[in-house]
Each structure stands twice: as C-alpha cells, then as structure tokens.
N, C-alpha and C. Protein backbone atom coordinates (compact mmCIF):
# COMPACT_ATOMS: atom_id res chain seq x y z
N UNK A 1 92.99 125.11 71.44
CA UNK A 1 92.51 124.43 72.61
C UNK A 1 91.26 125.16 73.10
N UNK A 2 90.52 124.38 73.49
CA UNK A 2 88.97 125.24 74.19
C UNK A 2 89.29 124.74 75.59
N UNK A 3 89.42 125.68 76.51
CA UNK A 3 88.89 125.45 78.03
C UNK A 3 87.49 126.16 78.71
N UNK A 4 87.16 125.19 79.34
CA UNK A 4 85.97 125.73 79.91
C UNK A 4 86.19 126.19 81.75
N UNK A 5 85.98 127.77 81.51
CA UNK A 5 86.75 128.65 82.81
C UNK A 5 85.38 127.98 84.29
N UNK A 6 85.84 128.55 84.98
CA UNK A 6 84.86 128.30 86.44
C UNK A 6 84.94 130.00 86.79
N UNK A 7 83.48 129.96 87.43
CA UNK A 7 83.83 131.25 88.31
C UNK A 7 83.38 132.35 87.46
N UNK A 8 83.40 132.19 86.23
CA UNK A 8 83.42 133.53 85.62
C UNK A 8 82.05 133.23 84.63
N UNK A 9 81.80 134.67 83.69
CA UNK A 9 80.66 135.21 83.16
C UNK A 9 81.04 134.42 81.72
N UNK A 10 82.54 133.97 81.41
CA UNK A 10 82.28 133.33 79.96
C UNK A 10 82.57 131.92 80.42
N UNK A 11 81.58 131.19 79.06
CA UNK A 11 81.39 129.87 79.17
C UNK A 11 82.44 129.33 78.55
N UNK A 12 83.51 129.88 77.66
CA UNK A 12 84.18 128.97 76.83
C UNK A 12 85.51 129.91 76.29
N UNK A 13 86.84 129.52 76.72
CA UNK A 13 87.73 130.30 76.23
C UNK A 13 88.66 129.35 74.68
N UNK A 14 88.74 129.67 74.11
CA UNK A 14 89.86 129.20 72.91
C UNK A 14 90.96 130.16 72.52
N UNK A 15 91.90 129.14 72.57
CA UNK A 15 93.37 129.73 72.43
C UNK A 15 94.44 128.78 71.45
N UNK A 16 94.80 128.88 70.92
CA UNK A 16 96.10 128.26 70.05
C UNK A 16 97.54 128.87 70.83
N UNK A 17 98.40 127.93 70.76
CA UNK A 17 99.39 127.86 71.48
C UNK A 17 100.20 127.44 70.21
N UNK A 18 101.30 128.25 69.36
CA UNK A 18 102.02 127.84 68.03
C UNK A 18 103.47 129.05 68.44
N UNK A 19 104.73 127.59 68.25
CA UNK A 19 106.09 128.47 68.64
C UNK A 19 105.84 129.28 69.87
N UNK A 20 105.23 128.78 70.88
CA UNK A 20 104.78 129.21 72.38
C UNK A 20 104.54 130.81 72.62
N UNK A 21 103.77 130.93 71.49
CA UNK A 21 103.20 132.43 71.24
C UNK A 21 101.70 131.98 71.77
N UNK A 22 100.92 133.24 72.28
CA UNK A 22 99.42 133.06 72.38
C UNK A 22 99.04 133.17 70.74
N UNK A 23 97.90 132.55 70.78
CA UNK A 23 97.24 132.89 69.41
C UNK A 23 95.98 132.77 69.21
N UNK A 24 95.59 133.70 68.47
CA UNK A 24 93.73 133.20 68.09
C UNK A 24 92.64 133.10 69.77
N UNK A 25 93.25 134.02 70.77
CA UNK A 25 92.36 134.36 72.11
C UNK A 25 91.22 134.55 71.73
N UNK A 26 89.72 133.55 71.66
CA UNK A 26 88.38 134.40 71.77
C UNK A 26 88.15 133.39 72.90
N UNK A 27 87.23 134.63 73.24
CA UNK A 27 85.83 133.82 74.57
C UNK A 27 84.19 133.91 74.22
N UNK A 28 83.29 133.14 74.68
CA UNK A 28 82.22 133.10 74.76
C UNK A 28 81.08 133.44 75.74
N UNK A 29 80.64 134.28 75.64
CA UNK A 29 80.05 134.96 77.15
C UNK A 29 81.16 135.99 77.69
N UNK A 30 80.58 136.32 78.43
CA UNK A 30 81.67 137.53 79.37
C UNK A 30 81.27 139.10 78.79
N UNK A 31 82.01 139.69 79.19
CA UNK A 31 82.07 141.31 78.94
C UNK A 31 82.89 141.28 77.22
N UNK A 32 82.16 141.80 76.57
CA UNK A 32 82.77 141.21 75.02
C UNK A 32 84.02 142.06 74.62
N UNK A 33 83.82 143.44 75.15
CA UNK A 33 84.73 144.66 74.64
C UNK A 33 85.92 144.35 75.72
N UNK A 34 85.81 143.90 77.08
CA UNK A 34 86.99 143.61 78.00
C UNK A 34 87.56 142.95 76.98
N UNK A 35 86.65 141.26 77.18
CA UNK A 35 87.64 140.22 76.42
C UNK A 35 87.98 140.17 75.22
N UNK A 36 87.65 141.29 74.84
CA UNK A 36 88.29 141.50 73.15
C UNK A 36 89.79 142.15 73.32
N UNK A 37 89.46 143.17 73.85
CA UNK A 37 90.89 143.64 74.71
C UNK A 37 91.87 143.19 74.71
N UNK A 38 91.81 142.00 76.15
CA UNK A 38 92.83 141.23 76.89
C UNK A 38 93.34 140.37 75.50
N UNK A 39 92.13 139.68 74.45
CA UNK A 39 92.43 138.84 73.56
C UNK A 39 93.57 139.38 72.24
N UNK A 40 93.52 140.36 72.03
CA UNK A 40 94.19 141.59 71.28
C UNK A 40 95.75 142.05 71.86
N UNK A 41 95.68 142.06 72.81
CA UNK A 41 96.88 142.38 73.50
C UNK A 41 97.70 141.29 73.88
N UNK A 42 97.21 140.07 74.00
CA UNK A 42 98.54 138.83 74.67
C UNK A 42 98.78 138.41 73.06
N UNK A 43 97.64 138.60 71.61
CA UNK A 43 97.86 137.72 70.69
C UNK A 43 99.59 138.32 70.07
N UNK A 44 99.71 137.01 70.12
CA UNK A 44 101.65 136.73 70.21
C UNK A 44 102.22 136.91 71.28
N UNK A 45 102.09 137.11 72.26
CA UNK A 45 103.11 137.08 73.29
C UNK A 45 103.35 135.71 73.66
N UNK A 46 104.89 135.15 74.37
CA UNK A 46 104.88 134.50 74.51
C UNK A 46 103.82 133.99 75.62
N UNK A 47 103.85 132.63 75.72
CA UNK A 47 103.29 131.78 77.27
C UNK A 47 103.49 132.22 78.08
N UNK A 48 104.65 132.35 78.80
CA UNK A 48 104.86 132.43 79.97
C UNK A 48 104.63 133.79 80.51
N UNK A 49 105.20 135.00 79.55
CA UNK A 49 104.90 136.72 79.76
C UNK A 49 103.85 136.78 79.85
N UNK A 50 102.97 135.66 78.84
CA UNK A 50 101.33 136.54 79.16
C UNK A 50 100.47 135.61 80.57
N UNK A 51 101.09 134.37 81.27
CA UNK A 51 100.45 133.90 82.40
C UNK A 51 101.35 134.80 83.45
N UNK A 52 102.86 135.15 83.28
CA UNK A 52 102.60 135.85 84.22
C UNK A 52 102.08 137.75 84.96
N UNK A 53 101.45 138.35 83.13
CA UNK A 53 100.58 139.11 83.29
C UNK A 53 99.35 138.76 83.42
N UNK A 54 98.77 137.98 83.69
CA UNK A 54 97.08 137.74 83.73
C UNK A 54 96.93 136.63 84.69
N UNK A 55 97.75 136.29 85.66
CA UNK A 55 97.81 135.71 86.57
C UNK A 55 97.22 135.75 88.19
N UNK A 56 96.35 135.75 88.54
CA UNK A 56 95.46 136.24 90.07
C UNK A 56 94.67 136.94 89.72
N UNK A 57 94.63 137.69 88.66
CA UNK A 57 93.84 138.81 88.35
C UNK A 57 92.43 137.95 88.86
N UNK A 58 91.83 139.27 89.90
CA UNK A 58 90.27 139.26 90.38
C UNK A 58 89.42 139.81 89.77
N UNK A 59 87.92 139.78 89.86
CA UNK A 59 87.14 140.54 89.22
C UNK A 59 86.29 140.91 90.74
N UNK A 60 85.63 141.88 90.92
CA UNK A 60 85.00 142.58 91.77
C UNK A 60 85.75 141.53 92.82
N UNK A 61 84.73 140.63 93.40
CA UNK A 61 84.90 139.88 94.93
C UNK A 61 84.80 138.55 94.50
N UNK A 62 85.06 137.92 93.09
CA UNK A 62 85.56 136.86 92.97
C UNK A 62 86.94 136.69 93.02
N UNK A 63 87.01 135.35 93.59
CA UNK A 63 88.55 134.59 93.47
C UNK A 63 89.47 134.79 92.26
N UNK A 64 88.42 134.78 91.33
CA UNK A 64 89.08 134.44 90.12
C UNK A 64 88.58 135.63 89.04
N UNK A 65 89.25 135.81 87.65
CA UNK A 65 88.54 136.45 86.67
C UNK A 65 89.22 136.18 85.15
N UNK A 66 87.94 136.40 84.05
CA UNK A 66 88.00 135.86 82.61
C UNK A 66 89.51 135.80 82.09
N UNK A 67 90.94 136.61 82.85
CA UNK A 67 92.14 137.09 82.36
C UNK A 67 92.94 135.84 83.36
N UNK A 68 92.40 135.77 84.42
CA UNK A 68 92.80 134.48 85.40
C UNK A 68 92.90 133.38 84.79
N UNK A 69 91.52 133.08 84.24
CA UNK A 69 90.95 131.73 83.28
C UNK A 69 91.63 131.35 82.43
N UNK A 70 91.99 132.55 81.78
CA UNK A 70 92.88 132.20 80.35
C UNK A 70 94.21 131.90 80.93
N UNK A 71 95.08 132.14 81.93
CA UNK A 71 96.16 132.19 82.66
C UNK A 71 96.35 130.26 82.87
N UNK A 72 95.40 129.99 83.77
CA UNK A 72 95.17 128.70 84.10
C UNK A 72 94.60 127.71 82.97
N UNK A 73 94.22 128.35 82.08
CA UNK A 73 94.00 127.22 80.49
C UNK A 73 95.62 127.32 80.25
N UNK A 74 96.50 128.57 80.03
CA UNK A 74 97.63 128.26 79.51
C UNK A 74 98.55 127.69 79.84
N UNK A 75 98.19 127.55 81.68
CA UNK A 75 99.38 126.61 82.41
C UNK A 75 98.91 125.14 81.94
N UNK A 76 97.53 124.74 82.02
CA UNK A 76 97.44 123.74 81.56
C UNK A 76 98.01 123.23 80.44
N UNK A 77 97.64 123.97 79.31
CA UNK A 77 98.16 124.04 78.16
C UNK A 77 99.94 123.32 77.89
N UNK A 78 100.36 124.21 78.59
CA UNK A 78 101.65 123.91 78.86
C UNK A 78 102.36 122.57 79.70
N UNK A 79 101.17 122.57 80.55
CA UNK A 79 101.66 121.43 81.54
C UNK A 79 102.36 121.78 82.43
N UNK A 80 101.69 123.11 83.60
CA UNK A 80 102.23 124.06 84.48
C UNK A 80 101.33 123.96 85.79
C-alpha cells in the first residue's frame, strides 16, 4: 500500500500488510537514517503492536510525525 502522510518531511510511505505482520516499510523524503530505523524495527511485527508503538508520536512542535504517519496508514490499512 502507498500512503501519502500530511504534516511531515516524507512525501510517500509504502508498507505491505501480509498475515497482519508489517512488511516492506520504506518512505520517500524525510530523515533517511530515522526512517530506515523505525522501517527495520516494526518489519514483522504485528499491526496492531506496531500502531500501538508509533502512535501520537510528535516531531519537534508538530502534531504529528513520519512514525505517526505510518501508524495512521496502518489503521487505515486495516480499517481502524
């Protein structure tokens, strides 16, 4: 699935969702070594463990941030 985040420094997140594991996390734009990170660490966890670790997460004095984004693609994802 590709979602396109608001708010934040990347333009384009993709994620696969298979046996409700994360899978295949890249982003486009953003801080590359963060979102390599965050993308590395949820790959396989289930859905729900990894929205509700990356869930509100802020970045400086935004509302929102690139770990948020992916949170809210996966509720979508899910239909949450």
């Amino acid at each position: 699935m590709d979602y396109q985040p608001k708010g934040v420094c990347s333009r384009q997140i993709h994620f696969d969702i298979i046996d409700n594991k994360v899978r295949n996390v890249s982003f486009k734009g953003g801080c590359h070594g963060n979102l390599q990170g965050i993308s590395r660490l949820i790959e396989g966890m289930d859905v729900d463990e990894a929205i509700s670790r990356i869930d509100g997460i802020k970045c400086g004095f935004k509302s929102t941030s690139c770990p948020d984004q992916l949170a809210q693609a996966l509720k979508q994802a899910v239909g949450k």
